[in-house]
C-alpha atoms as a PDB file:
ATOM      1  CA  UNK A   1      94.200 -10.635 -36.079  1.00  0.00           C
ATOM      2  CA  UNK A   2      94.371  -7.137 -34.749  1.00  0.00           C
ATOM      3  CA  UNK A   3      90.798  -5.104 -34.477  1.00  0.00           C
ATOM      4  CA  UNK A   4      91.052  -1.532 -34.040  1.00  0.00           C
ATOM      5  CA  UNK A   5      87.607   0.557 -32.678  1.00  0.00           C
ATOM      6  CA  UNK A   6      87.721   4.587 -32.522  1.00  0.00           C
ATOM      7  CA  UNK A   7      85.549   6.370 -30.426  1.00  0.00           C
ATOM      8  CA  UNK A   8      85.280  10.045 -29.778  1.00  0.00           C
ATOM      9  CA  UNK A   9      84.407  11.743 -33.074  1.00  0.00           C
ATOM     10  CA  UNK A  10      81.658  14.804 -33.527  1.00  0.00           C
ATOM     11  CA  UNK A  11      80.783  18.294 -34.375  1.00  0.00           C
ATOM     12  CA  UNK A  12      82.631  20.762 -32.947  1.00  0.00           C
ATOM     13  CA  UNK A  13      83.204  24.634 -34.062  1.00  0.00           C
ATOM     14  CA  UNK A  14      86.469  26.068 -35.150  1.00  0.00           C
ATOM     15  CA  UNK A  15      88.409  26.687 -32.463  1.00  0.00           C
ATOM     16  CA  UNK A  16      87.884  23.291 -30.091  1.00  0.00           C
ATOM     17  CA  UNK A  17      88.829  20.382 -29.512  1.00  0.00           C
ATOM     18  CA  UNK A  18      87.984  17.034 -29.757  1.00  0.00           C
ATOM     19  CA  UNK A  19      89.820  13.353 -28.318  1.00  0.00           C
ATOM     20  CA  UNK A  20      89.923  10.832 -30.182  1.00  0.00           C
ATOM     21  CA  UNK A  21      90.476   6.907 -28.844  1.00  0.00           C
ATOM     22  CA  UNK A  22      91.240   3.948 -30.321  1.00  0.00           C
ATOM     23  CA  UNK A  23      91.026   0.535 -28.740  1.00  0.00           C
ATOM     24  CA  UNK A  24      92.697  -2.547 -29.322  1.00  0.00           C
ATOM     25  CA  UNK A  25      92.343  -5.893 -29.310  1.00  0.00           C
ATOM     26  CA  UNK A  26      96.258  -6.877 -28.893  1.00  0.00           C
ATOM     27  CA  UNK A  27      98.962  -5.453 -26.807  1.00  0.00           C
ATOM     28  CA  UNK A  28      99.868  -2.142 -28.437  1.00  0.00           C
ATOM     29  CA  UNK A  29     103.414  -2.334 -26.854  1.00  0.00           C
ATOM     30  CA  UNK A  30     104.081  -5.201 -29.675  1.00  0.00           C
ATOM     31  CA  UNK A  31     102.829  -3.261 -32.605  1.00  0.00           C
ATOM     32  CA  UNK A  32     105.714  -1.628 -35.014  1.00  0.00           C
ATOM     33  CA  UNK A  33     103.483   1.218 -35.230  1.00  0.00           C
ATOM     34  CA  UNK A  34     100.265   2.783 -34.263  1.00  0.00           C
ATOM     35  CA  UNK A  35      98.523   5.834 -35.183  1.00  0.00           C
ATOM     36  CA  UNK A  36      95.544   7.698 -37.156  1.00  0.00           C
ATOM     37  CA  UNK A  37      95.375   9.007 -40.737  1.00  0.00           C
ATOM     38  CA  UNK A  38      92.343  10.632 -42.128  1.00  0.00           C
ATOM     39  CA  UNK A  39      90.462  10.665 -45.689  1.00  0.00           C
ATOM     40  CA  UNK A  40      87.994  13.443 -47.162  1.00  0.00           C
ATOM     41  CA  UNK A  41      85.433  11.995 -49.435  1.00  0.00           C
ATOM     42  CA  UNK A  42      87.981  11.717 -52.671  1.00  0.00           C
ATOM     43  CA  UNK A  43      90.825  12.816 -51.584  1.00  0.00           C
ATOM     44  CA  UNK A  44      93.827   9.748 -50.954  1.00  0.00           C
ATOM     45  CA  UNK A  45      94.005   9.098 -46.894  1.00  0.00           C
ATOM     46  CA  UNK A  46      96.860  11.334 -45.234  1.00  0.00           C
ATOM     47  CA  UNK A  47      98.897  10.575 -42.314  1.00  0.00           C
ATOM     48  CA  UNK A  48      98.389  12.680 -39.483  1.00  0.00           C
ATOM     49  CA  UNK A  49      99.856  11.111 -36.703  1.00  0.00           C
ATOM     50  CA  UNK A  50     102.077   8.017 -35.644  1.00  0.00           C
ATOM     51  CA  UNK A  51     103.969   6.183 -33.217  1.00  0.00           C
ATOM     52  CA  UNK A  52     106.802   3.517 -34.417  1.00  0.00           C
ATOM     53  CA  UNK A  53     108.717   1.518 -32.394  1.00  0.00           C
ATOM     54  CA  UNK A  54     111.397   1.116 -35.605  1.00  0.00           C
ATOM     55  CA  UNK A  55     115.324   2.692 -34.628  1.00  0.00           C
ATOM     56  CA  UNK A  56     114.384   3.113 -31.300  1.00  0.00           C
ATOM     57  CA  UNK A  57     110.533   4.475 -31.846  1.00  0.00           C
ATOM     58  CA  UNK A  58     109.738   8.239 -32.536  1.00  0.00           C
ATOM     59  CA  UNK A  59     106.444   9.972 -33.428  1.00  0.00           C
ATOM     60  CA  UNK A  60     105.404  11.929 -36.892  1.00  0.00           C
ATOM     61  CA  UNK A  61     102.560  14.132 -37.187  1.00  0.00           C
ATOM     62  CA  UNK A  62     101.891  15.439 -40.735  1.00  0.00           C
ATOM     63  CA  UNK A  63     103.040  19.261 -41.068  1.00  0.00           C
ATOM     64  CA  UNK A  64      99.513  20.264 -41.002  1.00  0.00           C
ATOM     65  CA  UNK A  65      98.501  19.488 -37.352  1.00  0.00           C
ATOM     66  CA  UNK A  66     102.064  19.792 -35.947  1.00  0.00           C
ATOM     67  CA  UNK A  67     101.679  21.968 -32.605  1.00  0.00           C
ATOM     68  CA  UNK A  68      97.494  21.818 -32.679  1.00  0.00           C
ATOM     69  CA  UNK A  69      97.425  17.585 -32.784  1.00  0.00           C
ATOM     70  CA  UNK A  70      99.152  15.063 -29.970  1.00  0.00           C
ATOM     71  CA  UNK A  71      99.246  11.952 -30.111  1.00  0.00           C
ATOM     72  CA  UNK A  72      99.853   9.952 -26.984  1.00  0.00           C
ATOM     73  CA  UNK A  73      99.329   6.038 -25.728  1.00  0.00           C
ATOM     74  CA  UNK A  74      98.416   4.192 -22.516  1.00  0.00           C
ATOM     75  CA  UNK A  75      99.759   0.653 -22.440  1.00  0.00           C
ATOM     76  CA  UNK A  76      97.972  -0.357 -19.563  1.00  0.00           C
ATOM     77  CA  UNK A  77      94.721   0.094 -21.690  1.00  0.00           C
ATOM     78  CA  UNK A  78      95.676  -1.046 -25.079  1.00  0.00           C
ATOM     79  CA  UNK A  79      94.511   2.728 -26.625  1.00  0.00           C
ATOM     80  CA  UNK A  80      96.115   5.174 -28.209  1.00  0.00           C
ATOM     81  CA  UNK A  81      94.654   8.649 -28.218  1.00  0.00           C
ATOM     82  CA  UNK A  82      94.887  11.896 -30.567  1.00  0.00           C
ATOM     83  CA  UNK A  83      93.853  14.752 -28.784  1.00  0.00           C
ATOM     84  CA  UNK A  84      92.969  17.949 -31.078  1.00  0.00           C
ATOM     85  CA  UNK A  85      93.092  21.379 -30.728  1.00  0.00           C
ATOM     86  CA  UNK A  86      92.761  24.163 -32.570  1.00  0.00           C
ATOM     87  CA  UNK A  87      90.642  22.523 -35.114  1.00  0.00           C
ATOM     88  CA  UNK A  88      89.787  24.221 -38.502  1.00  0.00           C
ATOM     89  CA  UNK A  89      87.237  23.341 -41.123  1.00  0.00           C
ATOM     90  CA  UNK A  90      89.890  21.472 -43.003  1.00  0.00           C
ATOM     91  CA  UNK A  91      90.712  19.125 -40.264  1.00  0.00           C
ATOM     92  CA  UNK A  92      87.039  17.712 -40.976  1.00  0.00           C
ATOM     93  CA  UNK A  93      87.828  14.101 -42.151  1.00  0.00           C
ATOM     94  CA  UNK A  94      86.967  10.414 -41.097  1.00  0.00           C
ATOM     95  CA  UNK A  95      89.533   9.806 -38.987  1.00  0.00           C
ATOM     96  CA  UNK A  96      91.507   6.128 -39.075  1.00  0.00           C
ATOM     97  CA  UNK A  97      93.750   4.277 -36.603  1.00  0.00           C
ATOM     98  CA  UNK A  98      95.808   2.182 -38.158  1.00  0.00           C
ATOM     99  CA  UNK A  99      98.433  -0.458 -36.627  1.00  0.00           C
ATOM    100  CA  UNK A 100     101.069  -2.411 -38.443  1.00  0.00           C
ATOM    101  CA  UNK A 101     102.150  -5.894 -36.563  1.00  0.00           C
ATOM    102  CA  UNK A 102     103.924  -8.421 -38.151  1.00  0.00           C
ATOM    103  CA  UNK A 103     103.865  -6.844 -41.338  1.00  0.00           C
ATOM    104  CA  UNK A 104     100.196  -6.308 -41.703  1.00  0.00           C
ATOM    105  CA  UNK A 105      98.519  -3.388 -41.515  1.00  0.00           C
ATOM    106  CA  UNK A 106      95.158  -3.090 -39.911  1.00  0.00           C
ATOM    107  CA  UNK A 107      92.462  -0.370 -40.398  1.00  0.00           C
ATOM    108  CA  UNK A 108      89.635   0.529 -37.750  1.00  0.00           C
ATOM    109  CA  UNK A 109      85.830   1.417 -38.996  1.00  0.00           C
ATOM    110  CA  UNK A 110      86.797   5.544 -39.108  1.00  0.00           C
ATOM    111  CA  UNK A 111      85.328   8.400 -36.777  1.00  0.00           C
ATOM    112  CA  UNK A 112      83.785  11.462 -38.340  1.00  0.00           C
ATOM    113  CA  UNK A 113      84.978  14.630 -37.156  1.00  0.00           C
ATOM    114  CA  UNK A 114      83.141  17.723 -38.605  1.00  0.00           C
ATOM    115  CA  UNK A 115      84.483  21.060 -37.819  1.00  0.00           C
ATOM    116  CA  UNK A 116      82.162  24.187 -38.709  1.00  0.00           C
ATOM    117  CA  UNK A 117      82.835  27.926 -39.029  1.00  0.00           C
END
C-alpha cells in the first residue's frame, strides 16, 4: 500500500509561482512512475506531468505547461515536486500525484491551486 500526501497548494495571481510536494510512504526509486495530473470540477483529470522509469525512464509534461511546469524528485526524501511558473487562470485545478507500483495506481487527497487575474 502506497499513500501519497501533497502539500503546497494556494492562491496565487497570474504571473507566479507556486511548488508543489508530494510525499510518500514507499521508496519512490521503486515506483514505475510518479507524477501529478489535475481535474477542474467536470472536466476528465489531465496529465500534466510524469516521471517513468519504463525503457530507461523519461519525463512527459502535457503540452500545456511544457516550459512554465518542472517536475523534479529527491530520492533521499521519498517526494517528488512540481514547481510552477508562469501560472494562468487555467492552470487553476486540484492538483493529483499519482504513482503506479506493481501495477496499481495510487491517488493522493488533491491540492487546490487557484490562480486569479
Amino acid at each position: 500500500q502506497v499513500q501519497l500526501v501533497e502539500s503546497g497548494g494556494g492562491l496565487v495571481q497570474a504571473g507566479g509561482s507556486l511548488r508543489l510536494s508530494c510525499a510518500a510512504s514507499g521508496s519512490i526509486s521503486s515506483f514505475n512512475a510518479m507524477g501529478w495530473s489535475r481535474q477542474a470540477p467536470g472536466k476528465q483529470r489531465e496529465l500534466v506531468a510524469i516521471f517513468t522509469t519504463i525503457g530507461g525512464g523519461s519525463i512527459n509534461y502535457a503540452d500545456s505547461v511544457k516550459g512554465r511546469f518542472t517536475i523534479s524528485r529527491d530520492n533521499a526524501k521519498n517526494t517528488v515536486y512540481l514547481q510552477m511558473s508562469s501560472l494562468k487562470p487555467e492552470d487553476t485545478d486540484v492538483y493529483y500525484c499519482n504513482a503506479n507500483y506493481r501495477s496499481r495506481a495510487y491517488w493522493g487527497q488533491g491540492t487546490q491551486v487557484t490562480v486569479t487575474s
